[in-house]
Protein backbone atom coordinates (compact mmCIF):
# COMPACT_ATOMS: atom_id res chain seq x y z
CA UNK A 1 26.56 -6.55 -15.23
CA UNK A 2 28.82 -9.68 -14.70
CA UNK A 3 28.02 -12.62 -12.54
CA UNK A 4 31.07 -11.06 -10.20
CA UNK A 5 29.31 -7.44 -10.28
CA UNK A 6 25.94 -9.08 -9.71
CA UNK A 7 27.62 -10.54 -6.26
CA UNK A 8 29.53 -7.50 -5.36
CA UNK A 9 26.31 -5.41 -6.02
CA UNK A 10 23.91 -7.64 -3.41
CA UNK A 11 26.49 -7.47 -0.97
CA UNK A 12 26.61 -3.86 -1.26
CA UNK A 13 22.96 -3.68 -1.02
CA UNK A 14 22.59 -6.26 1.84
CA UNK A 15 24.78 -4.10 3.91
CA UNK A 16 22.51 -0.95 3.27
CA UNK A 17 19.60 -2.52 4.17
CA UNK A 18 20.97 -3.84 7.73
CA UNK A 19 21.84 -0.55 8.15
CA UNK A 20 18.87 1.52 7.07
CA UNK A 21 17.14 -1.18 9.45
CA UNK A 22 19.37 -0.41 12.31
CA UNK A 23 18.90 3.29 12.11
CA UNK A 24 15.19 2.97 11.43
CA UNK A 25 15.13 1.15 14.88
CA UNK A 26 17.88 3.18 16.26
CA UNK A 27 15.45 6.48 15.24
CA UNK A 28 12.50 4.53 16.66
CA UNK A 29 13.78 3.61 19.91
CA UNK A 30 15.59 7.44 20.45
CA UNK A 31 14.15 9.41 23.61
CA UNK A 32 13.08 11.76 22.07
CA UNK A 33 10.80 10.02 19.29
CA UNK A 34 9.37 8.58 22.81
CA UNK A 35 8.48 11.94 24.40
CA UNK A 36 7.04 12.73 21.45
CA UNK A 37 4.82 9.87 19.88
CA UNK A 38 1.53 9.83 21.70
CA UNK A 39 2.11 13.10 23.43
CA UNK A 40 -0.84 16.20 23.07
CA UNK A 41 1.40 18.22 21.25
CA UNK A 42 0.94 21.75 19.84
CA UNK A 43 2.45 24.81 18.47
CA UNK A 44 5.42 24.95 16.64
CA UNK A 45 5.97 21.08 17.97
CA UNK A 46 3.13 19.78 16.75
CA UNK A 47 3.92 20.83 13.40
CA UNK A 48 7.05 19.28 13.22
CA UNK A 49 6.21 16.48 14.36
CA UNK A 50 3.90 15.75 12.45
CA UNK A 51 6.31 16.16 9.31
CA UNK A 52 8.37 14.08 11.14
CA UNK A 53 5.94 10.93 11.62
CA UNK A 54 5.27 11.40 7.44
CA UNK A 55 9.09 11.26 7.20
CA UNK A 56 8.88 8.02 9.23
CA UNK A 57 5.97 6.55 7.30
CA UNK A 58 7.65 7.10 4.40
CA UNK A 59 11.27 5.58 5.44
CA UNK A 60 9.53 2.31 6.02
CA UNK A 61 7.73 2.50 2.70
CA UNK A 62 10.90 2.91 1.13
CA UNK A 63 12.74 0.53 3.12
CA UNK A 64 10.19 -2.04 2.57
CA UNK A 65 9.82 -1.52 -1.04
CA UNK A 66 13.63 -1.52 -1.37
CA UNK A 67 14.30 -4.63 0.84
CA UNK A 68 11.42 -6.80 -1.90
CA UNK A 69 13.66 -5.76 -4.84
CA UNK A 70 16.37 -6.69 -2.71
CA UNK A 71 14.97 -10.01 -2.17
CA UNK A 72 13.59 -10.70 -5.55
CA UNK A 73 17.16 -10.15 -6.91
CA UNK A 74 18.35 -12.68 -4.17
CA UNK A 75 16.09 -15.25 -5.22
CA UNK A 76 17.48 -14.80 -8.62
CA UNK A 77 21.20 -15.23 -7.79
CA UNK A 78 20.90 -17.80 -5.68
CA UNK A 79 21.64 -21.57 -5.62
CA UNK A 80 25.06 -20.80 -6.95
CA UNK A 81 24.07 -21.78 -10.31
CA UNK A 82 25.67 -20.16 -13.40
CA UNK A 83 23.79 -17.20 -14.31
CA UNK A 84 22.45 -16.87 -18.19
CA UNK A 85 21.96 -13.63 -20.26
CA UNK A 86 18.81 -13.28 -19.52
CA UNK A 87 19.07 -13.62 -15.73
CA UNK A 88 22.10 -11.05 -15.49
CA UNK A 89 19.71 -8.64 -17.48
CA UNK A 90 17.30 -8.96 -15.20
CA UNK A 91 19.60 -8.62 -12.08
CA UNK A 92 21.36 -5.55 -13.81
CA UNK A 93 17.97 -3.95 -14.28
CA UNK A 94 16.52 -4.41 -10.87
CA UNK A 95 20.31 -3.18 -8.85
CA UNK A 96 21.27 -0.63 -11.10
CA UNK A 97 17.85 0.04 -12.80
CA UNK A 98 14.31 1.99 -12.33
CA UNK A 99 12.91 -1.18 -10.26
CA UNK A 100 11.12 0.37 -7.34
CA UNK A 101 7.66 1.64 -8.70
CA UNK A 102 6.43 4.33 -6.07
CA UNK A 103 2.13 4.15 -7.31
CA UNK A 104 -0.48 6.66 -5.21
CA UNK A 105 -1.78 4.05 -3.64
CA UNK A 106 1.05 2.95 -1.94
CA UNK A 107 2.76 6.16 -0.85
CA UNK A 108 1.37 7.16 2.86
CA UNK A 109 -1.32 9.26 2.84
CA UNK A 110 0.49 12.01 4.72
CA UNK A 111 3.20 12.10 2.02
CA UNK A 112 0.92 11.70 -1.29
CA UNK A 113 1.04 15.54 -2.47
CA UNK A 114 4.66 15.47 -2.28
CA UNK A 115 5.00 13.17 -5.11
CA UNK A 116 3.53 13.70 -8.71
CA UNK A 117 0.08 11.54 -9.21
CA UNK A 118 0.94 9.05 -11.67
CA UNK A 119 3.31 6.41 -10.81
CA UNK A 120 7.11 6.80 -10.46
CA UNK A 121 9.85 4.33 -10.97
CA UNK A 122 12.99 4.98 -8.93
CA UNK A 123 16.48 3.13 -8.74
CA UNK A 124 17.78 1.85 -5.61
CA UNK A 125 20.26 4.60 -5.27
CA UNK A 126 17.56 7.27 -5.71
CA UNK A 127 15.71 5.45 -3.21
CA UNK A 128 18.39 5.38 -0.95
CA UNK A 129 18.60 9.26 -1.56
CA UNK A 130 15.20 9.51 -0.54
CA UNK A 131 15.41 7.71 2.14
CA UNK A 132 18.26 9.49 3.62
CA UNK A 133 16.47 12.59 2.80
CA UNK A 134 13.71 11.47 4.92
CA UNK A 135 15.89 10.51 7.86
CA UNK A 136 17.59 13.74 8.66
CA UNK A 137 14.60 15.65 8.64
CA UNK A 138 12.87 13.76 10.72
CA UNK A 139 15.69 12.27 12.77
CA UNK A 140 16.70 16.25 13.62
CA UNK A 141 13.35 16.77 15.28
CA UNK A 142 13.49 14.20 17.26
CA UNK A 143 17.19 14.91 18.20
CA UNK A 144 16.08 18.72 18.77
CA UNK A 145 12.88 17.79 21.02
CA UNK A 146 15.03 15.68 23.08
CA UNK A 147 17.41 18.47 23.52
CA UNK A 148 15.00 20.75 24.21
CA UNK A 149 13.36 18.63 26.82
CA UNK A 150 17.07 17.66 28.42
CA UNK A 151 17.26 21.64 29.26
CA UNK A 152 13.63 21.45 30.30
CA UNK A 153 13.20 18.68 32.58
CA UNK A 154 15.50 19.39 35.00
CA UNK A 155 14.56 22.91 35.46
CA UNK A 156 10.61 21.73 35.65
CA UNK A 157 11.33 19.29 38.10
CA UNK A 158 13.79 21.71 40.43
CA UNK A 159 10.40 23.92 40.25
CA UNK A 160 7.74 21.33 41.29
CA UNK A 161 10.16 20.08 44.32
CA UNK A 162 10.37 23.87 45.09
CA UNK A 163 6.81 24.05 45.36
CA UNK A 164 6.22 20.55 47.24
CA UNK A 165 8.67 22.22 49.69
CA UNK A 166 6.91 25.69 50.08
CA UNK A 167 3.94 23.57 50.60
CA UNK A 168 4.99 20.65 52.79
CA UNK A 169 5.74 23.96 55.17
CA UNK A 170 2.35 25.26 54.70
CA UNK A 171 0.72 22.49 55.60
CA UNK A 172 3.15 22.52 59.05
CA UNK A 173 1.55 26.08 59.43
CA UNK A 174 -2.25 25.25 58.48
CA UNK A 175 -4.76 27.27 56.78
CA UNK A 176 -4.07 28.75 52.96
CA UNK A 177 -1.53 30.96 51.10
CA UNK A 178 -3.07 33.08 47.85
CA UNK A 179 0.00 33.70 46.97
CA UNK A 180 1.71 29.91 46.92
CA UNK A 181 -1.88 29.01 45.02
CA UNK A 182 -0.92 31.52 42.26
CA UNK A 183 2.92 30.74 41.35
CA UNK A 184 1.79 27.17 41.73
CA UNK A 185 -1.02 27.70 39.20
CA UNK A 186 1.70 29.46 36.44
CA UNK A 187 4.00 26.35 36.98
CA UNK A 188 1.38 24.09 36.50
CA UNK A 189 0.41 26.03 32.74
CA UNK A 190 3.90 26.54 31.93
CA UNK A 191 5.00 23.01 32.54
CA UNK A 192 2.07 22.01 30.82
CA UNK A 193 3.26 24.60 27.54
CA UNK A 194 6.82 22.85 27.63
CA UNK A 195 5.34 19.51 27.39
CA UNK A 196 2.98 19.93 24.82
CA UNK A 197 5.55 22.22 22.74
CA UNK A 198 9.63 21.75 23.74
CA UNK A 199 10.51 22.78 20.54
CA UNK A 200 9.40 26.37 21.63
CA UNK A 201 12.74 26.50 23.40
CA UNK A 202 15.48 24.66 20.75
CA UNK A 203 15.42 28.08 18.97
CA UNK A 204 17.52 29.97 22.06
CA UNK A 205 14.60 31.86 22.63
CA UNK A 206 14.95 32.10 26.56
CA UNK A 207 11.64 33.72 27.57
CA UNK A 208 10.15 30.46 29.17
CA UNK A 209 13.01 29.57 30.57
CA UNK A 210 13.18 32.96 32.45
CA UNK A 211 10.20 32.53 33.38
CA UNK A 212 10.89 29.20 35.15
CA UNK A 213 13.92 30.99 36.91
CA UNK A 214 11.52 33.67 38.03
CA UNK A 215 9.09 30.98 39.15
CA UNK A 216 12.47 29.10 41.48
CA UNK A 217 12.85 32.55 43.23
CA UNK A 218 9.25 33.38 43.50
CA UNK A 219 9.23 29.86 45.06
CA UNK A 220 12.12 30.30 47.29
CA UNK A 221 11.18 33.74 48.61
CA UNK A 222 7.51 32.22 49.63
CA UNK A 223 8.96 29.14 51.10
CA UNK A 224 11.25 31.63 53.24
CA UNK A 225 7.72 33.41 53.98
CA UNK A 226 6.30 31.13 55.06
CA UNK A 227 9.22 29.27 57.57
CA UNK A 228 9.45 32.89 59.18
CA UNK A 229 5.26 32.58 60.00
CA UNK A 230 5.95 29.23 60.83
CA UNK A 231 8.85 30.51 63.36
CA UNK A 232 6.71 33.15 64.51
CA UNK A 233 3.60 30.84 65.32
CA UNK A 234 6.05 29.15 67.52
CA UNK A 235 8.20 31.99 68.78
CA UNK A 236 5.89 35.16 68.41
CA UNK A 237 5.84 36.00 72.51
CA UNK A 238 9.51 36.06 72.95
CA UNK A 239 10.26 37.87 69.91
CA UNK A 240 7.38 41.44 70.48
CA UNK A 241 8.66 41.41 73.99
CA UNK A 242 12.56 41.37 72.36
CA UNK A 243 11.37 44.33 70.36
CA UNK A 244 9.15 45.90 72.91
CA UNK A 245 12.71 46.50 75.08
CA UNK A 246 14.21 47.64 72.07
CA UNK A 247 11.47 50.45 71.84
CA UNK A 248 12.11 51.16 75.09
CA UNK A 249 15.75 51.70 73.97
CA UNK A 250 14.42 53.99 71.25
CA UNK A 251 12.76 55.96 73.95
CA UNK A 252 16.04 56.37 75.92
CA UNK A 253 18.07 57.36 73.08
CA UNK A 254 15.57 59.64 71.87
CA UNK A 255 14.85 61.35 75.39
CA UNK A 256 19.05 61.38 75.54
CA UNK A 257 19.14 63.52 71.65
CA UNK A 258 16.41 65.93 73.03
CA UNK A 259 18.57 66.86 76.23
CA UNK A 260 21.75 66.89 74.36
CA UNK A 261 19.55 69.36 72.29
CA UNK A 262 18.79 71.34 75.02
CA UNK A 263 22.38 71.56 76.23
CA UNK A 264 23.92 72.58 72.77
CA UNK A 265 21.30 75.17 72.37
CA UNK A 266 22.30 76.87 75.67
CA UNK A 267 25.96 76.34 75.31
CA UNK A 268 26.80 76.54 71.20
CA UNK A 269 25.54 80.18 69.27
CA UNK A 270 22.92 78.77 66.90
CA UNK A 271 24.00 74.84 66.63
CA UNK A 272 23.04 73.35 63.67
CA UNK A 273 21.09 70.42 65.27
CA UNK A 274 19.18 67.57 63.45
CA UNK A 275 15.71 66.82 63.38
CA UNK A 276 14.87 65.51 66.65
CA UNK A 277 13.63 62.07 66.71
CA UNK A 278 10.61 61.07 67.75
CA UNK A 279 9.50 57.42 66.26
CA UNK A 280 9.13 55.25 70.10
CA UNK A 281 5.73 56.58 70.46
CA UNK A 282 4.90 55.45 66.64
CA UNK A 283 6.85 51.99 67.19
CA UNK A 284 4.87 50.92 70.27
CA UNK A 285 1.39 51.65 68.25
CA UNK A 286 2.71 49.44 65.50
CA UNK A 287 4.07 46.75 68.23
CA UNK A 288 0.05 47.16 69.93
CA UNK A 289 -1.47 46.58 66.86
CA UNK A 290 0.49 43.48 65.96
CA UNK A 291 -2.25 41.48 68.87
CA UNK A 292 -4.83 41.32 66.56
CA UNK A 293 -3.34 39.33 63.53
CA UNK A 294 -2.09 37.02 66.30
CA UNK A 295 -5.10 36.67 67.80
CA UNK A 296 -6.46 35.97 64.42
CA UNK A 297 -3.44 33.18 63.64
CA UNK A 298 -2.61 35.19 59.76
CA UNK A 299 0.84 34.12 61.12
CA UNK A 300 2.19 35.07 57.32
CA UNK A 301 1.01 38.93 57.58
CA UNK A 302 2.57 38.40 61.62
CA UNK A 303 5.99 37.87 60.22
CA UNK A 304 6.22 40.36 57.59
CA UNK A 305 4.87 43.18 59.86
CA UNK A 306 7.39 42.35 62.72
CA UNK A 307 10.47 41.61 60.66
CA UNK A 308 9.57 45.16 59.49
CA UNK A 309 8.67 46.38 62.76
CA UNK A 310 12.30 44.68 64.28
CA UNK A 311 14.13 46.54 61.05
CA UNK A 312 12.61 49.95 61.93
CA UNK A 313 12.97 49.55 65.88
CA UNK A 314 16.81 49.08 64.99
CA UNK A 315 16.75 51.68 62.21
CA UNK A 316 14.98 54.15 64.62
CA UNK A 317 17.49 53.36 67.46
CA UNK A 318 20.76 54.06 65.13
CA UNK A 319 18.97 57.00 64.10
CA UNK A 320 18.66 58.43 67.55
CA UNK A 321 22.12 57.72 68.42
CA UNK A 322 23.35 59.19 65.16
CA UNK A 323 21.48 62.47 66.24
CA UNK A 324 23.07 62.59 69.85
CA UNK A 325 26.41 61.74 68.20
CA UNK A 326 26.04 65.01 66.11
CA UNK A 327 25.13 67.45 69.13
CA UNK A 328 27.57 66.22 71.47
CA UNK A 329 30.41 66.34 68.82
CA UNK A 330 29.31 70.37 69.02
CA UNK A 331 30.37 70.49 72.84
CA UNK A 332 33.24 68.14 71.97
CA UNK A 333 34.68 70.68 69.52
CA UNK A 334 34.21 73.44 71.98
CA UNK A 335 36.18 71.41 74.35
CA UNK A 336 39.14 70.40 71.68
CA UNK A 337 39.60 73.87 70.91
CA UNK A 338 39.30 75.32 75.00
CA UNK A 339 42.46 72.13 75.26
CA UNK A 340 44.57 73.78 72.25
CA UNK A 341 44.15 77.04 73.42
CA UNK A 342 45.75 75.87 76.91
CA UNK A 343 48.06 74.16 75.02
CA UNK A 344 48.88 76.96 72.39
CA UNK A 345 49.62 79.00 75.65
CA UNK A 346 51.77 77.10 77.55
CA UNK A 347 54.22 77.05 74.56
CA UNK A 348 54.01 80.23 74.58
CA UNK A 349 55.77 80.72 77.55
CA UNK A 350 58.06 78.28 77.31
CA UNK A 351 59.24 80.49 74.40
CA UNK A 352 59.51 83.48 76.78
CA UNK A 353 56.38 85.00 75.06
CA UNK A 354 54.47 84.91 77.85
CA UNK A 355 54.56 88.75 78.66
CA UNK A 356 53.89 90.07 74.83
CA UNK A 357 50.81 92.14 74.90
CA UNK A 358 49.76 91.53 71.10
CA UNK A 359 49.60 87.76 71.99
CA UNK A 360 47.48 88.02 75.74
CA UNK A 361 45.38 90.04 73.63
CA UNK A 362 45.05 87.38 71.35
CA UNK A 363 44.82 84.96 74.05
CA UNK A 364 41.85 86.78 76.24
CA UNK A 365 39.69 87.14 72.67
CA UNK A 366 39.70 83.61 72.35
CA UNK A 367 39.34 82.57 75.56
CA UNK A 368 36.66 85.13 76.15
CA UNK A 369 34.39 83.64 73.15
CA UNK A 370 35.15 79.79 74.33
CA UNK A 371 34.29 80.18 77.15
CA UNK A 372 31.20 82.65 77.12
CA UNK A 373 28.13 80.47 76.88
CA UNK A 374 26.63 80.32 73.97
CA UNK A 375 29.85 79.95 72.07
CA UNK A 376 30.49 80.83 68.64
CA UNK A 377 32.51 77.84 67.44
CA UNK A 378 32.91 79.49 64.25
CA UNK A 379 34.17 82.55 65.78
CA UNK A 380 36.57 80.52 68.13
CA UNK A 381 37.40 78.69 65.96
CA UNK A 382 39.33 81.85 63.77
CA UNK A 383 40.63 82.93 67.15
CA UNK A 384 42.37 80.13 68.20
CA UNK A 385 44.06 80.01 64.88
CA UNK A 386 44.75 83.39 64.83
CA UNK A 387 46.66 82.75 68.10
CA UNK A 388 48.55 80.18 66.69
CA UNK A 389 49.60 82.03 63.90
CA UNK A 390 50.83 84.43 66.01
CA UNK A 391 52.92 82.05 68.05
CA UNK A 392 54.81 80.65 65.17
CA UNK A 393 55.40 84.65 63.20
CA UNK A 394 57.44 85.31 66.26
CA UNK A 395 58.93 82.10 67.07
CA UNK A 396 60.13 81.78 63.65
CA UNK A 397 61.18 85.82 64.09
CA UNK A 398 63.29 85.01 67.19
C-alpha cells in the first residue's frame, strides 16, 4: 500500500469503528435488550436469548480486538512523518492483512465451540463480516421480543385494570367471589408466561393471545355480575315487589286464556286451542324462595336468580297473552265470516237476486252452521264461499 492508501484505508476504518460503536450502544440501549437482560426467562425465549447475549459477547470481542489493530496502525502513521518501506509493510499487513488473532482463550466462553481450537488469524474485513454476522442475529431477537411485548403489554395491562375494576366493585359489595379469584388466578400465570417467554407470541401463533381476550370478557361479564348484586343489595325490595305485580299479571292473563278456553270450546266445533298456561303458581314459589339468599346477603346468586325470575315473569306473561290471542282470533273468525255473509247478502239484492231459491238455500246453510253453537268454522267457512261463488256465476250470467 501507498502512504495515500495507508490514509484513505484508516479513515475508512475509523469510520467503521464509530459506527460498529454506535450500533453496539444503539443495540445495548434498545427496549427490548432491556426487557430482556436480567429478566427470568424461559422457553423458547430463553433460548434465544441466550444466543443472543453470546452474539453480544462476541461483538465486543471483536470490536475490541479490531479497534487495538486499529490503533496500533494509528500509532504507526502518525506524526505526519514520511513513511519508509518497512512501515508501509507493516501498515499494509495489519489493514488489509490476517492481523486480528482470535486464540481460545480469548473468545467468550459461550462462543468457544463455534470456532476451531487452535488459534485463528482473521483480516479486518472478515472481522467486520463476523461482526455483522453477530449483530443481526442477535439484534433480531431483541427487535422480535420487543415486538412481541409491544402486542403484549397493552393487552396485559387492559386485563389487570379489568380485574382491579371487577374487584374495586367487590369490595363495594363485601364478602368473596370464587369465580373473580379464579380468572384472576389464570391472568396472574399467563401474564407471568408472557413475561418470562414473549417470544412465544412473535411466531403469529395466537393461542395466548385468545386467551387474554377470553380473560377481558370473562372479566367484563363478572364485573357486570357483580354491579347487578351490588344494585340488588341496594334495590332488592322494590324490584321482588315489581315482579311480584307482574305475577299477579301472569295470573290475570292466565285466568283470562282459561275462560277464553271455555268460551271457544262451547262456541267453535273442536277448536284447536293451545296448551293452557299455568306458570303464576310456579313464579310466586320461585319469587318465595328468593327470601332466603337475601336473608343470607349471597347478593351475587340474588341477582342472577331474579334477573331470571324478571325474564320468565315477562316470558310467562307474553306467553299467556299469546294463548288468549289464539282462542279469541277463533270467535273473531266466526264473527268476520257471520259480517261477509250479511254483506254477501245484501248485494245480493241489490242485484235483484234476492228471491232466487238456489241462493236462500245457499244463504240459510251458511247461516244455519254460523250461527249454531258450536260452529264448524271449517264447514262455514266452504259455505260462505260457496255463496259467494254463487253470487258472482249469476251476476256475471245477467
Amino acid at each position: 500500500m501507498s502512504a495515500e492508501d495507508v490514509r484513505d484505508a484508516l479513515r475508512r476504518r475509523r469510520g467503521e469503528r464509530d459506527r460498529l460503536s454506535a450500533d453496539l450502544l444503539d443495540l445495548e440501549q434498545h427496549p427490548g435488550h432491556q426487557l430482556l437482560k436480567g429478566a427470568a426467562l424461559g422457553g423458547e425465549t430463553e433460548r434465544r436469548w441466550e444466543e443472543a447475549q453470546a452474539g453480544i459477547a462476541t461483538l465486543w470481542w471483536l470490536f475490541d480486538a479490531y479497534s487495538r489493530v486499529l490503533a496500533r496502525a494509528e500509532e504507526i502513521a502518525d506524526g505526519g512523518r514520511r513513511l519508509g518501506g518497512s512501515e508501509l509493510e507493516t501498515l499494509t499487513d495489519l489493514l488489509r492483512g490476517p492481523s486480528v488473532e482470535m486464540k481460545v482463550e480469548d473468545v467468550p466462553v459461550e462462543r468457544r465451540s463455534l470456532v476451531r481450537p487452535t488459534a485463528e488469524w482473521l483480516t479486518l474485513d472478515q472481522v467486520m463480516s463476523r461482526m455483522d454476522t453477530a449483530y443481526q442475529g442477535s439484534a433480531q431477537t431483541v427487535a422480535a421480543a420487543d415486538a412481541a411485548w409491544s402486542v403484549l403489554a397493552p393487552r396485559l395491562n387492559q386485563a389487570e385494570a379489568a380485574l382491579r375494576a371487577a374487584a374495586d366493585v367487590l369490595t363495594r359489595l363485601g364478602g368473596t367471589d370464587d369465580e373473580l379469584d379464579r380468572i384472576g388466578a389464570d391472568l396472574l400465570r399467563l401474564r407471568d408466561e408472557a413475561r418470562a417467554d414473549p417470544l412465544a407470541y412473535a411466531g403469529g401463533d395466537p393461542r395466548e393471545l385468545l386467551a387474554l381476550d377470553g380473560m377481558l370478557a370473562a372479566l367484563a361479564e363478572r364485573r357486570r355480575v357483580l354491579e347487578q348484586a351490588l344494585r340488588i343489595k341496594d334495590d332488592y325490595q322494590r324490584r321482588a315487589d315489581e315482579v311480584a305485580v307482574r305475577i299477579s299479571g301472569v295470573a290475570d292473563a292466565e285466568a283470562e286464556t282459561r275462560a277464553a278456553c271455555e268460551t271457544a270450546l262451547i262456541k267453535i266445533a273442536t277448536p284447536v286451542l293451545p296448551a293452557l298456561p299455568g306458570q303464576a303458581a310456579t313464579l310466586a314459589d320461585r319469587l318465595a324462595a328468593l327470601t332466603s339468599l337475601y336473608g343470607r346477603a349471597d347478593w351475587t346468586e340474588l341477582a342472577e336468580r331474579l334477573a331470571d325470575l324478571e325474564r320468565a315473569t315477562a316470558a310467562a306473561l307474553d306467553q299467556a297473552r299469546a294463548a288468549t290471542a289464539h282462542v279469541t282470533g277463533l270467535l273473531d273468525r266466526r264473527d268476520e265470516l257471520r259480517g261477509r255473509l250479511e254483506a254477501f247478502r245484501a248485494k245480493a239484492v241489490r242485484l235483484g237476486m234476492g228471491e232466487d231459491s238456489a241462493l236462500a238455500y245457499l244463504y240459510r246453510q251458511a247461516r244455519e252452521l254460523l250461527w249454531t253453537a258450536p260452529c264448524d268454522l271449517r264447514q262455514s267457512t266452504v259455505a260462505v264461499a260457496a255463496y259467494q261463488r254463487a253470487i258472482k256465476r249469476m251476476g256475471e250470467a245477467g
